[in-house]
Protein backbone atom coordinates (compact mmCIF):
# COMPACT_ATOMS: atom_id res chain seq x y z
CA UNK A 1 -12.44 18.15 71.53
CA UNK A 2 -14.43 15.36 70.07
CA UNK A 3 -12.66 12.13 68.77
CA UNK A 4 -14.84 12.90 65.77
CA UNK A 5 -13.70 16.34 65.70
CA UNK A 6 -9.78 14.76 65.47
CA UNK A 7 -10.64 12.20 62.95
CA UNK A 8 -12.11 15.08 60.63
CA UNK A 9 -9.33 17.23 60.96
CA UNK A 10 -6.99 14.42 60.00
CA UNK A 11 -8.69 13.97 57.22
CA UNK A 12 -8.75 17.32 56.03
CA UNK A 13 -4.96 17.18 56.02
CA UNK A 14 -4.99 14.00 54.16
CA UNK A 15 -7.57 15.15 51.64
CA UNK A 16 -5.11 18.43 50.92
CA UNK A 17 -2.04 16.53 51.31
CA UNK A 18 -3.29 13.87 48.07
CA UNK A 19 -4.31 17.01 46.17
CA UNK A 20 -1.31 18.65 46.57
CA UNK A 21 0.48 15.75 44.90
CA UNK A 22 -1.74 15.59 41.92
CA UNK A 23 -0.56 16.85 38.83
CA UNK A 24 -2.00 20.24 37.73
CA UNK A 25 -1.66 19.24 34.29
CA UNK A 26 0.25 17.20 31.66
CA UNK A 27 3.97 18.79 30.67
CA UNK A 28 5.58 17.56 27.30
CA UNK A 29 9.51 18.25 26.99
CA UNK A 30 10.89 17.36 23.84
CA UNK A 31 14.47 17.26 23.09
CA UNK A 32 15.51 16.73 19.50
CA UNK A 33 18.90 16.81 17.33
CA UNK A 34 19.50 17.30 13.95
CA UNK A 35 18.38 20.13 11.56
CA UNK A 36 15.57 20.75 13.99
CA UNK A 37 16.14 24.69 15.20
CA UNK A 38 13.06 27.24 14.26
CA UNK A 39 10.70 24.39 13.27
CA UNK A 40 6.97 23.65 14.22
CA UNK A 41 5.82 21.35 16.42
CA UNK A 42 1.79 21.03 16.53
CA UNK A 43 0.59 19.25 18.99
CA UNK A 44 -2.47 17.36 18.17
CA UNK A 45 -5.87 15.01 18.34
CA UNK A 46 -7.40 11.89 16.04
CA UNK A 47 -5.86 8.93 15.17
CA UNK A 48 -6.20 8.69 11.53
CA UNK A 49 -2.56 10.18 10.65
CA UNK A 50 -3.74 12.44 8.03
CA UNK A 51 -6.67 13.76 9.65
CA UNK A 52 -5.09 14.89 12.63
CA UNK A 53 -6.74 18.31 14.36
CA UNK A 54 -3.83 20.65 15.90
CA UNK A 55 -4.75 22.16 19.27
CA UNK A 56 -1.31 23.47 20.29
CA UNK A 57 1.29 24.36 18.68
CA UNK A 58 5.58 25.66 19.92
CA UNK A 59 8.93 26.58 18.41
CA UNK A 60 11.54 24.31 18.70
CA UNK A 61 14.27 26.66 20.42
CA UNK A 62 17.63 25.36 21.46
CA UNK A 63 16.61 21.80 20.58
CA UNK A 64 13.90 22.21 23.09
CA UNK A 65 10.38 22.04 22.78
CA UNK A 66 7.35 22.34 25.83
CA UNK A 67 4.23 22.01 26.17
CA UNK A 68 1.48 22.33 29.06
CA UNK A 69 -2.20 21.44 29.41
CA UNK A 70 -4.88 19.72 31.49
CA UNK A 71 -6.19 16.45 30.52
CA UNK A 72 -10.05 15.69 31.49
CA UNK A 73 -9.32 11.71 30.39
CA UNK A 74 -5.96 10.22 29.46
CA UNK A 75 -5.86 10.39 25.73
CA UNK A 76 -3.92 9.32 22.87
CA UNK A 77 -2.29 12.70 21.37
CA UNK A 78 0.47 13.33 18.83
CA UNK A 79 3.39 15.08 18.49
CA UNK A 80 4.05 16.37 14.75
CA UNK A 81 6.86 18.20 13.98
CA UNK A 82 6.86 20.21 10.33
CA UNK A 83 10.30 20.56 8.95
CA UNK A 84 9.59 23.34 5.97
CA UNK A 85 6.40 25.83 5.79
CA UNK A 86 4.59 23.71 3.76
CA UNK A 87 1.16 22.74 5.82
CA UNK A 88 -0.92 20.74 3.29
CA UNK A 89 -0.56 17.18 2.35
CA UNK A 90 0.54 17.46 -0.76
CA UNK A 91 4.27 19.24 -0.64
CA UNK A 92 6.49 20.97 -4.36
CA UNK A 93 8.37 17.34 -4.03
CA UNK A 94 4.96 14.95 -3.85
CA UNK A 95 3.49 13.85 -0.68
CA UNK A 96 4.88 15.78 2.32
CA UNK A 97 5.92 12.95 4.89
CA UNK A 98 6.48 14.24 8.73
CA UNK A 99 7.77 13.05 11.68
CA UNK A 100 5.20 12.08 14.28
CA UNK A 101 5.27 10.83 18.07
CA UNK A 102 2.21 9.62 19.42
CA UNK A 103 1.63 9.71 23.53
CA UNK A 104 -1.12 8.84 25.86
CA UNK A 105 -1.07 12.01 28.15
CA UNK A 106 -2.77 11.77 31.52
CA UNK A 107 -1.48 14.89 33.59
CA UNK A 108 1.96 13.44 33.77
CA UNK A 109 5.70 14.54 32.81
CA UNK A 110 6.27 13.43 29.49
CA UNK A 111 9.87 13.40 28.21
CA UNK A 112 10.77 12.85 24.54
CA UNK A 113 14.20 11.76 22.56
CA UNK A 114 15.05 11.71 19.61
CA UNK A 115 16.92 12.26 16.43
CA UNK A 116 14.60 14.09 13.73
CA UNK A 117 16.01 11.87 11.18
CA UNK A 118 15.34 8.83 13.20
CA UNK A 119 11.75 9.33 14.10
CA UNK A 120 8.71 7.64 12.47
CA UNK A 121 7.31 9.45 9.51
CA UNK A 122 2.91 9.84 9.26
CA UNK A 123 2.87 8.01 6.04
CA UNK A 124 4.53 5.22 6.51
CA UNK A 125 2.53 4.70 10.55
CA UNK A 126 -0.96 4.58 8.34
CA UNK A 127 -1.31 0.78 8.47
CA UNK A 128 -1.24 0.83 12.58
CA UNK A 129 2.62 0.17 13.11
CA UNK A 130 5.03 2.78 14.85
CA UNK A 131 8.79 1.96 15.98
CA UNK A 132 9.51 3.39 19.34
CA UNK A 133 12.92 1.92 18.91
CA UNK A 134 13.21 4.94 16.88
CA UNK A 135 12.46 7.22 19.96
CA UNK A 136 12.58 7.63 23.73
CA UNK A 137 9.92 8.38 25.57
CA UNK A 138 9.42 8.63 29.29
CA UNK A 139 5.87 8.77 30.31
CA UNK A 140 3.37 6.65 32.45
CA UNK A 141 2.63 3.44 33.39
CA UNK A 142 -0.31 3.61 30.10
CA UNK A 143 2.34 4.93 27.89
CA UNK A 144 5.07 1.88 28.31
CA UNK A 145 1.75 -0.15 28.11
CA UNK A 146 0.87 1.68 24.64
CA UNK A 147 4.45 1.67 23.13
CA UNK A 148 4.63 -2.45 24.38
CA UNK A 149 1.68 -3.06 21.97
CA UNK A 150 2.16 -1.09 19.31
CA UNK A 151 6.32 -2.32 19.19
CA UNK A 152 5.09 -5.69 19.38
CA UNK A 153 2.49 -5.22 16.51
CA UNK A 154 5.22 -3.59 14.19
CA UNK A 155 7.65 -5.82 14.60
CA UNK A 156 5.50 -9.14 14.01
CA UNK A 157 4.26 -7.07 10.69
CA UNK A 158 7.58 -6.12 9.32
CA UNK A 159 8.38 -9.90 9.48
CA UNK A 160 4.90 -10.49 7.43
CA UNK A 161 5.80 -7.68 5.08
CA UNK A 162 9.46 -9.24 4.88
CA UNK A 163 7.74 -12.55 3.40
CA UNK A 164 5.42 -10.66 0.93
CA UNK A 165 7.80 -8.73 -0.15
CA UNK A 166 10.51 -11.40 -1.13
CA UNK A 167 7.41 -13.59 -2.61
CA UNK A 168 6.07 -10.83 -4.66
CA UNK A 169 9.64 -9.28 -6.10
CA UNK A 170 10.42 -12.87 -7.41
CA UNK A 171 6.86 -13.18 -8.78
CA UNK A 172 7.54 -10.69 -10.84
CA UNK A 173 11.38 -12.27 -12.03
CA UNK A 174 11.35 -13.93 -15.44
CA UNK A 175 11.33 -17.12 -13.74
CA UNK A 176 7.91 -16.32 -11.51
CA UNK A 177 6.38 -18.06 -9.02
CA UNK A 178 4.38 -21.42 -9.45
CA UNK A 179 0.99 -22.93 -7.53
CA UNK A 180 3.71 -24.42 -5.05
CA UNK A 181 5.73 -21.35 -4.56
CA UNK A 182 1.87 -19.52 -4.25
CA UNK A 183 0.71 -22.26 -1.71
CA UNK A 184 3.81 -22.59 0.48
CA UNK A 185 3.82 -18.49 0.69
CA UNK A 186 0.14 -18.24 1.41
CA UNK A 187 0.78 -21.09 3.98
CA UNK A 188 3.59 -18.77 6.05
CA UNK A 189 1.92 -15.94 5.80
CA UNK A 190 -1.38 -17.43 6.94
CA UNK A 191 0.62 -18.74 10.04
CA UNK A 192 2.17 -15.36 10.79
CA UNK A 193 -1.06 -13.26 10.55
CA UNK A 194 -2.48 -15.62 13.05
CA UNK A 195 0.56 -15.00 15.31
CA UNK A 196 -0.42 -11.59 14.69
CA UNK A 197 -4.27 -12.12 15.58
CA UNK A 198 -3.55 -14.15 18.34
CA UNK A 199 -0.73 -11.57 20.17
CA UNK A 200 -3.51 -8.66 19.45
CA UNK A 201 -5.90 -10.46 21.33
CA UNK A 202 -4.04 -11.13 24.21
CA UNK A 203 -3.30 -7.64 24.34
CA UNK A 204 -6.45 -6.98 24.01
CA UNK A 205 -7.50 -8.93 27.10
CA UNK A 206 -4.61 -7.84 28.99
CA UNK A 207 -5.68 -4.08 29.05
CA UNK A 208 -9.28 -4.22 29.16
CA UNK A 209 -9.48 -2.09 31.99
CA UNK A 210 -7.11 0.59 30.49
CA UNK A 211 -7.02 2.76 27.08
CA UNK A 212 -4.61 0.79 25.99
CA UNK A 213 -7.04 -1.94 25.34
CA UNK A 214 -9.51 0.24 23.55
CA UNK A 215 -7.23 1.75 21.07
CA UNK A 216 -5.44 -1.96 19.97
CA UNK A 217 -9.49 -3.02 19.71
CA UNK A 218 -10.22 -0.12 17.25
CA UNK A 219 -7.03 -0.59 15.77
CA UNK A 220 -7.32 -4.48 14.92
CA UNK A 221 -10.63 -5.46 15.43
CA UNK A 222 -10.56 -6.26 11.86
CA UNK A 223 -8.48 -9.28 11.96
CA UNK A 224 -10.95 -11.10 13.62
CA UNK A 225 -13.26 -13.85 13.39
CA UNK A 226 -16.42 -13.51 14.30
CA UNK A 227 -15.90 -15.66 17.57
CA UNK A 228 -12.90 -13.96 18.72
CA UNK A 229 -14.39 -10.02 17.93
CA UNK A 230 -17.59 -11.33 20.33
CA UNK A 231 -15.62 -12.70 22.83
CA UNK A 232 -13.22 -9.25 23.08
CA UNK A 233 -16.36 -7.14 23.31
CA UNK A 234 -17.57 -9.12 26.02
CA UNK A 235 -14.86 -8.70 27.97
CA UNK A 236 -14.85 -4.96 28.53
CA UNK A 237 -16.30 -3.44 31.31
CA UNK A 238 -19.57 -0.80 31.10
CA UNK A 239 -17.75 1.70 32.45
CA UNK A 240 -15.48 1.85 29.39
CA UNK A 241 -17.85 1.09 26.73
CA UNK A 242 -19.75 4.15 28.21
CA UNK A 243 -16.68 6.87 27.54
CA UNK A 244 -17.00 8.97 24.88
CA UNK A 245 -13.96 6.75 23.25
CA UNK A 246 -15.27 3.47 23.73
CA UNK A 247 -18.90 4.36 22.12
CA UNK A 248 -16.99 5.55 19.11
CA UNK A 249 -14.45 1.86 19.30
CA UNK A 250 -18.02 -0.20 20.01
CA UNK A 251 -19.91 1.40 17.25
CA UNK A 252 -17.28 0.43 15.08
CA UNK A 253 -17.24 -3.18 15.93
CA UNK A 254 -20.47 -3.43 15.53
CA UNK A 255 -19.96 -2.63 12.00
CA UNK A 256 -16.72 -4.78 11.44
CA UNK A 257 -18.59 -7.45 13.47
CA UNK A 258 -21.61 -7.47 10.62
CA UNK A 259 -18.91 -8.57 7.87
CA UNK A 260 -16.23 -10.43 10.29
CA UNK A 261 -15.26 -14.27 8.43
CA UNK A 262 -17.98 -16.20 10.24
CA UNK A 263 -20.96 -13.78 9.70
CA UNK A 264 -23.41 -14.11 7.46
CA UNK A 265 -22.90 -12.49 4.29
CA UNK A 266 -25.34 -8.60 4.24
CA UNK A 267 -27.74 -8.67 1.03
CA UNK A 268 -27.91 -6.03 -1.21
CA UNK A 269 -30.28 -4.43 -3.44
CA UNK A 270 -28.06 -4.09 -6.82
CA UNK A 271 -28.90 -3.63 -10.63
CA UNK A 272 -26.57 -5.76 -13.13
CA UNK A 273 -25.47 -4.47 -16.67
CA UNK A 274 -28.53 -5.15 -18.45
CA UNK A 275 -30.55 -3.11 -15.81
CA UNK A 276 -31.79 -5.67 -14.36
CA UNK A 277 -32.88 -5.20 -10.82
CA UNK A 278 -31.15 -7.97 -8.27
CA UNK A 279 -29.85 -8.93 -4.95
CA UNK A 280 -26.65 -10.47 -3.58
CA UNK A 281 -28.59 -13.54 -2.38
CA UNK A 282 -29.62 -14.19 -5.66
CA UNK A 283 -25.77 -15.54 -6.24
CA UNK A 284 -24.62 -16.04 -3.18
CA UNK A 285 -25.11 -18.23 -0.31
CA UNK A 286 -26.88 -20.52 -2.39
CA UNK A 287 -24.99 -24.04 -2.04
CA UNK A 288 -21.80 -22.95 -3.79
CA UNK A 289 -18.63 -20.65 -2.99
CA UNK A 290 -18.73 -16.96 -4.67
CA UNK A 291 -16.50 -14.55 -4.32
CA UNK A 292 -18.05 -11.21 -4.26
CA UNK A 293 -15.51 -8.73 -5.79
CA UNK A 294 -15.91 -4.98 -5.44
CA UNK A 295 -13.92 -2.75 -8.15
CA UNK A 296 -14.49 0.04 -10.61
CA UNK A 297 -13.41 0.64 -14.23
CA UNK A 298 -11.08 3.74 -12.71
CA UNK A 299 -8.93 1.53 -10.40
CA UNK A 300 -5.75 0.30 -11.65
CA UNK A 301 -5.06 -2.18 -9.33
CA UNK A 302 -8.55 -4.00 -9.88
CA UNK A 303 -8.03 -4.14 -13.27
CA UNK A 304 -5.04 -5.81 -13.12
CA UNK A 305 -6.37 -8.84 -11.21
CA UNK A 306 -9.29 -9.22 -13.64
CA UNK A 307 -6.54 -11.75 -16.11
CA UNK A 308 -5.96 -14.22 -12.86
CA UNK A 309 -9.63 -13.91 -12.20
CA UNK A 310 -10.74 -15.07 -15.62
CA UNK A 311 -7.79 -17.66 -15.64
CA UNK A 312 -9.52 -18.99 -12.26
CA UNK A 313 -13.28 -18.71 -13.15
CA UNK A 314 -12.50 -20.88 -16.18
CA UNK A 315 -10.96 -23.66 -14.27
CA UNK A 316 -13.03 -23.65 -11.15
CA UNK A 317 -16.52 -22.60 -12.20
CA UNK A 318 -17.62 -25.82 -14.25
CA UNK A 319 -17.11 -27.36 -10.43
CA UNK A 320 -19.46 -24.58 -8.64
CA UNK A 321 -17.21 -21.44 -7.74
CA UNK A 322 -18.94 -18.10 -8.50
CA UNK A 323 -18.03 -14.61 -8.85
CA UNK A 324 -20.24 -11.63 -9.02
CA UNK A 325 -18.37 -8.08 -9.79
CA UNK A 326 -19.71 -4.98 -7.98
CA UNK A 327 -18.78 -1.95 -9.64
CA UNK A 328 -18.31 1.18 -7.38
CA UNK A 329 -18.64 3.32 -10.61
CA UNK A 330 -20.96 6.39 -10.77
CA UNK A 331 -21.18 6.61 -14.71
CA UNK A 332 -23.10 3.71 -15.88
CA UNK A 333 -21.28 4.39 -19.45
CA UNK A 334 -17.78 3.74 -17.82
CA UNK A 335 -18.64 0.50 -16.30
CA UNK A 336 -20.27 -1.07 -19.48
CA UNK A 337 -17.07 -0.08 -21.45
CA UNK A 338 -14.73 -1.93 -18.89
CA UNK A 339 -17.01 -5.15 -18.68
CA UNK A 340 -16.66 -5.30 -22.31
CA UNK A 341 -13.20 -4.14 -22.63
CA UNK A 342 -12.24 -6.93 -20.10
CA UNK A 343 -14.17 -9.81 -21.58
CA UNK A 344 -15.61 -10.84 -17.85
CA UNK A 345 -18.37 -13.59 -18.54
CA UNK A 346 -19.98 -13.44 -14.91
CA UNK A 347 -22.19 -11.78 -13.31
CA UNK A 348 -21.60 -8.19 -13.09
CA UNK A 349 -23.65 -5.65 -10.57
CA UNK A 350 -23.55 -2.20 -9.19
CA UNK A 351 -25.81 0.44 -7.95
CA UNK A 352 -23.40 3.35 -9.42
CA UNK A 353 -23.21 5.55 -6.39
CA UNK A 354 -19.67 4.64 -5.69
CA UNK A 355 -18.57 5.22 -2.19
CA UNK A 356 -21.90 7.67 -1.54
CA UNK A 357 -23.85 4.83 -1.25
CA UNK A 358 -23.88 1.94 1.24
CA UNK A 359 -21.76 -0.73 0.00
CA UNK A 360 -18.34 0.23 1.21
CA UNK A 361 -20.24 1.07 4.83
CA UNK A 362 -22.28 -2.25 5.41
CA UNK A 363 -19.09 -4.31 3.97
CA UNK A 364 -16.44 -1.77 5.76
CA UNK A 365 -13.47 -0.75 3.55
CA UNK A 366 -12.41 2.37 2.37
CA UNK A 367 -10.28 1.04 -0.93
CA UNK A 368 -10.56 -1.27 -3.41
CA UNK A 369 -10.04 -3.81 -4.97
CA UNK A 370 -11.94 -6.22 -1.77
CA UNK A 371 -13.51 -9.02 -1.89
CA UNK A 372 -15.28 -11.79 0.16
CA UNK A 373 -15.39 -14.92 -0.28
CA UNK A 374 -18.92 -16.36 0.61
CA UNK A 375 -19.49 -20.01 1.66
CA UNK A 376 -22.41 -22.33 0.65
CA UNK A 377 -24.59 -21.38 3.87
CA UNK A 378 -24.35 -17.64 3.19
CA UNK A 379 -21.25 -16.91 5.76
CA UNK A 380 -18.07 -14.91 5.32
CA UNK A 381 -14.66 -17.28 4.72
CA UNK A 382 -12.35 -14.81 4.23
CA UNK A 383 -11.91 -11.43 2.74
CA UNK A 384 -9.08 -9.60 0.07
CA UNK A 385 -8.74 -13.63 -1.64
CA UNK A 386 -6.68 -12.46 -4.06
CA UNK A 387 -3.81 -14.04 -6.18
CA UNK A 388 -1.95 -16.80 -4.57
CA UNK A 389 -4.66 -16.71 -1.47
CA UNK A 390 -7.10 -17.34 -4.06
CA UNK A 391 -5.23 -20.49 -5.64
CA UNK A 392 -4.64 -21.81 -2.29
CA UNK A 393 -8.40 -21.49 -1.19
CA UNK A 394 -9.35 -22.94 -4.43
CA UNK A 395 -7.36 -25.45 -4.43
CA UNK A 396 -8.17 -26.31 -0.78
CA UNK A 397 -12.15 -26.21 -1.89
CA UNK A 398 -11.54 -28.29 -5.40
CA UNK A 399 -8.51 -29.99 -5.60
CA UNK A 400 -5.23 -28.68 -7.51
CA UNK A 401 -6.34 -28.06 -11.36
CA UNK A 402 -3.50 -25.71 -11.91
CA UNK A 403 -1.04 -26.94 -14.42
CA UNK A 404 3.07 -27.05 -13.78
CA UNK A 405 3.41 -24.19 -16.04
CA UNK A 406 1.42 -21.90 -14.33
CA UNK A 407 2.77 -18.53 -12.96
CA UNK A 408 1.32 -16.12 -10.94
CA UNK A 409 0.45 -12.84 -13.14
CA UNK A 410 1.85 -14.08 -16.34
């Protein structure tokens, strides 16, 4: 017998040995309280909350919930659980909220905890924040990686939302809020979403190697500067840019990188509300700031900035600021009644395809109102410059013309 011979044999028994100790498969245990007996649990894919794509689905029996599977890749799944019969969004009492758990399973045990009552709820996770103080999860190495991020981004954004919230609610008092009050809030906040930016990043960096890593860069890449986005793609390896999930997170930041504050401003081919055919360059990135504001005559919330708008336009234009409207209206007739029903006196634009044409793709948001505020070479400052951001960027580009009896939205 051949020392060869020995040496092969031993590794035969190692080689069976390792695979014996690999997982077959993933196993999720749940164990819930509260009014939880005879309800659904799906199990599913995506990670836009309300698009989610079931692919298993259990009882809960005894409190108790399983399921079983083989993973190809780790991947982010999530555990939805439906308290009534009603399946669609929209429930006999308004928008049906449920209780979600999202885990990274890789062929592991998985073991959940919680109280139904306690756990997360879709609707209120859409922004990018979930609370796994709410839960307990047992899992792998990736998940305690997973839930460290995402804790540590919801818990830096409920302090931001704490700030906007108290700043907004006495905005709307009888006493209001003045250009101070506006500056010193847009000041904190600024400070805290660069906290926020800055943490994200260094997450970011941290897990490059993992999933973890890709999903807080598809989930935050927007906040971003140019810079910052470059350097982050940069610093992922081939091997993950090449999955199937980092194509779709690299495609996307190619788009978000197009539009990122520090990019040059995209030109578009637009018509204003004369019929005249124009482009974006024509008014922007000409020597002067312009804030290109995208709306529609439908939106609520877009007309109800147009009064702070005009009260800005009138104090700042004669010293070079800009604003060109782009209406994502589809009836030309609509538009023209809202321009004159508003009394804008700038320039107003739109190609009336709405969000079926490109402008919401090349400039990347799904709502409105948005804006962007373009500099005098052409690239992005900042974008959403609304309110008391916009007084404190005007302000910071012009010098204070706002008088002491100024409030915000009165």
């Amino acid at each position: 017998m051949t020392i060869n011979y020995i040496k092969g044999i031993f590794l035969l028994i190692g080689i069976a040995a390792l695979q014996a100790c690999q997982p077959e498969g993933y196993t999720i245990k749940g164990t819930l309280t509260g009014d939880v007996e005879g309800k659904t649990v799906y199990l599913c894919k995506g990670d836009n909350v309300f698009k989610l794509k079931g692919i298993d689905s259990t009882i809960i029996r005894n409190g108790q919930f399983e399921f079983k599977g083989k993973m190809e890749v780790p991947e982010l799944l999530t555990v939805k659980i439906f308290p009534d019969s009603t399946r669609s969004t929209m429930g006999e009492h308004g928008v049906s909220m449920r209780p979600i758990i999202p885990v990274i399973v890789d062929n592991s045990l998985i073991e959940i905890t919680a109280c139904i009552d306690s756990i997360p709820l879709d609707f209120l996770t859409y922004g990018g924040t979930y609370d796994y103080n709410k839960v307990s999860i047992k899992g792998s190495p990736l998940q305690e990686k997973y839930m460290n991020y995402k804790q540590l981004l919801t818990d830096k954004r409920a302090v931001k939302n704490d700030l906007t919230g108290a700043f907004y609610g006495r905005s709307r008092t009888d006493e209001g809020c003045g250009i101070t009050d506006c500056v010193a809030f847009v000041r904190q906040n600024d400070s805290l979403q660069n906290d926020i930016a800055s943490s994200m990043a260094g997450i970011i960096k941290e897990n490059t190697e993992n999933l973890v890593g890709l999903y807080a860069m598809k989930e935050c890449m927007k906040m971003f500067d140019a810079p910052t986005l470059k350097e982050l793609i940069n610093a992922f390896p081939s091997t993950l840019k090449e999955s199937a999930a980092g194509k779709e997170t690299f495609a996307k930041a190619d788009t978000v990188m197009s539009c990122a504050i520090g990019s040059p401003f995209i030109d578009l081919d637009l018509f204003d509300n004369e019929g005249n055919a124009i482009k974006l360059s024509d008014y922007a990135g000409n020597g002067h700031y312009t804030l290109v504001e995208f709306w529609a005559s439908w939106c609520g919330p877009c007309r109800g900035e147009i009064p702070h708008l005009k009260h800005v336009y009138d104090m700042y234009h004669p010293e070079g600021f800009n604003i060109i409207s782009i209406s994502m209206d589809s009836k030309k007739e609509d538009w023209l009644k809202a321009i004159k029903t508003e009394g804008m006196n700038w320039t107003q634009a739109s190609d009336l395809k709405a969000f079926e044409g490109t402008l919401a793709k090349l400039y990347n948001f799904d709502g409105i109102p948005y804006c962007v505020l373009v500099g005098p070479d052409g690239k992005i400052l900042h974008h959403n410059a609304r309110g008391p951001e916009l007084d404190n960027l005007l302000i910071s580009l012009y010098g204070n013309k706002f008088d002491e009896n100024y409030r915000l939205y009165k």
